[in-house]
C-alpha atoms as a PDB file:
ATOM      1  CA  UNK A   1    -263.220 -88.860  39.900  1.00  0.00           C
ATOM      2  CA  UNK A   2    -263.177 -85.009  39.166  1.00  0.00           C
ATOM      3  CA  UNK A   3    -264.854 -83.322  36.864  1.00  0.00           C
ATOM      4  CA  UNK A   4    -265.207 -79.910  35.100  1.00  0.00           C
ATOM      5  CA  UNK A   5    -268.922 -80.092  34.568  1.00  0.00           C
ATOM      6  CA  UNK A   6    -269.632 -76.871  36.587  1.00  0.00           C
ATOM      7  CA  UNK A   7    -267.167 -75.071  34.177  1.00  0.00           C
ATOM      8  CA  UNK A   8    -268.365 -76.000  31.407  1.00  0.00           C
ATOM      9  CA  UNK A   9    -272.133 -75.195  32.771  1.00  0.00           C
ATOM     10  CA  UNK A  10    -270.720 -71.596  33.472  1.00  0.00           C
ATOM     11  CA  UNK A  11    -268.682 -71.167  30.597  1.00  0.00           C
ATOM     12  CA  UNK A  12    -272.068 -71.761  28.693  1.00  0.00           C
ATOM     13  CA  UNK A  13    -274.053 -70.146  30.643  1.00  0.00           C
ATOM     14  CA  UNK A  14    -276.437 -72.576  31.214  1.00  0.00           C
ATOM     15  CA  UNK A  15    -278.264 -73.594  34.979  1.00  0.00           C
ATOM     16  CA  UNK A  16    -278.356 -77.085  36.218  1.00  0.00           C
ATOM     17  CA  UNK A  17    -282.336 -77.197  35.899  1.00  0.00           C
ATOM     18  CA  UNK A  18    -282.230 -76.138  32.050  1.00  0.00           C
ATOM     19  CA  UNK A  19    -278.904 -79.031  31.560  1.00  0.00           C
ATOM     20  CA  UNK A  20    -281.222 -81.074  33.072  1.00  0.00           C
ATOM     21  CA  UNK A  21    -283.679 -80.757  31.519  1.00  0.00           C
ATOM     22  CA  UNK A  22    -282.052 -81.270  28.208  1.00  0.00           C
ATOM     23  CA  UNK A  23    -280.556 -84.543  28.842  1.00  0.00           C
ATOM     24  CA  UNK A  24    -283.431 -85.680  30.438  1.00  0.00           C
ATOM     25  CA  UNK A  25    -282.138 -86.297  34.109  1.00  0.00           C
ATOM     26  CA  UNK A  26    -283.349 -84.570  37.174  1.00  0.00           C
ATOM     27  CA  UNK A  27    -281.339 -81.467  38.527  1.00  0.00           C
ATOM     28  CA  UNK A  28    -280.043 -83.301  41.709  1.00  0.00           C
ATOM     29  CA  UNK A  29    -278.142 -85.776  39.260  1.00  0.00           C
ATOM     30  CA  UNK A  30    -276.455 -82.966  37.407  1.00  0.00           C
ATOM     31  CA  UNK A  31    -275.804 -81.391  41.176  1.00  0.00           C
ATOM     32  CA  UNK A  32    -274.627 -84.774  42.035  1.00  0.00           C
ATOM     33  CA  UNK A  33    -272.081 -85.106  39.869  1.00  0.00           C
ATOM     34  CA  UNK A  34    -270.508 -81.364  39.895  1.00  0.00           C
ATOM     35  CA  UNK A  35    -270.359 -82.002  43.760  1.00  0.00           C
ATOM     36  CA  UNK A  36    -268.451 -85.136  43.280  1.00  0.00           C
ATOM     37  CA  UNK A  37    -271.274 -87.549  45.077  1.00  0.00           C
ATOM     38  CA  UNK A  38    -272.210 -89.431  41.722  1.00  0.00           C
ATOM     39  CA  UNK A  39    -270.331 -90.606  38.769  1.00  0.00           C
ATOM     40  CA  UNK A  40    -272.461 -90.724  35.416  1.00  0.00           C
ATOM     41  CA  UNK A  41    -273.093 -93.933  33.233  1.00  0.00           C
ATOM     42  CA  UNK A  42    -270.729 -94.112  30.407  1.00  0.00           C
ATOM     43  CA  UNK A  43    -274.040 -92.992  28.410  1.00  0.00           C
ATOM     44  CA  UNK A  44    -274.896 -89.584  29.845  1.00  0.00           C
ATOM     45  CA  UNK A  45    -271.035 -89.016  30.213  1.00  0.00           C
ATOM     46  CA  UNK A  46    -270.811 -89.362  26.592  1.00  0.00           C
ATOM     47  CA  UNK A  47    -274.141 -86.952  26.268  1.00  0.00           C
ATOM     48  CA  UNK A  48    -272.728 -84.615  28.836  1.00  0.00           C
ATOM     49  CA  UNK A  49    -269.516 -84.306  26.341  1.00  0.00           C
ATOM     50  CA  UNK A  50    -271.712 -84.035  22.948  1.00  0.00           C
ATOM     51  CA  UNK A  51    -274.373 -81.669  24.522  1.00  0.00           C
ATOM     52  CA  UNK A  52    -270.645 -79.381  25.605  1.00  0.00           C
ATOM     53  CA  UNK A  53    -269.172 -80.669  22.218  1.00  0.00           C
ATOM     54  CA  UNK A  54    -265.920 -81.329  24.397  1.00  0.00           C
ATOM     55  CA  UNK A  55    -264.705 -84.811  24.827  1.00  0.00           C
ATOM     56  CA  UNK A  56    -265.266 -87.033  27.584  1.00  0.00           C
ATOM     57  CA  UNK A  57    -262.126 -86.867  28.907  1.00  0.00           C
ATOM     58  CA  UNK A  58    -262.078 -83.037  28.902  1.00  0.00           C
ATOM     59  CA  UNK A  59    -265.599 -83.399  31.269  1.00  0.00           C
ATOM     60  CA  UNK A  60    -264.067 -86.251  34.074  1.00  0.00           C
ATOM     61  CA  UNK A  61    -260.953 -87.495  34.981  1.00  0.00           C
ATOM     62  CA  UNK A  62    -259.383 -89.711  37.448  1.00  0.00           C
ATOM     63  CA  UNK A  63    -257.743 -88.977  40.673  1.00  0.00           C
ATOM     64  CA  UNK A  64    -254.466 -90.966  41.485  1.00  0.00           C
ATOM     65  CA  UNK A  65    -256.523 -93.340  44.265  1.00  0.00           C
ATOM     66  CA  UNK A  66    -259.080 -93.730  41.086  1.00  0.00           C
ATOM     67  CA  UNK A  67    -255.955 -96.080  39.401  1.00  0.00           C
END
């Protein structure tokens, strides 16, 4: 699964440690994810997507071996 989660991050200027921090995960996770080594639950996808106010289909989507 891809994911734009590092873009967004930039776009709002915001580190991993203080993302984080707000959702209440640890910075490896958020690391994790942009780096393609984790996929989220469906729940801090969906906070990931309200915290960027961006859907969660603007954050991850599927690769062609994902279908």
């Amino acid at each position: 699964m891809q994911n734009s989660l590092k873009v967004e991050r930039a776009r709002n200027n915001i580190s991993q440690a203080e993302l984080a921090s707000r959702l209440n995960v640890s910075r490896l996770t958020i690391h994790s994810i942009e780096a393609g080594k984790f996929n989220p639950s469906v729940q801090l996808a969906l906070k990931l997507a309200r915290y960027f106010n961006v859907t969660v289909e603007d954050l991850f989507m599927l690769e062609d071996e994902d279908l």
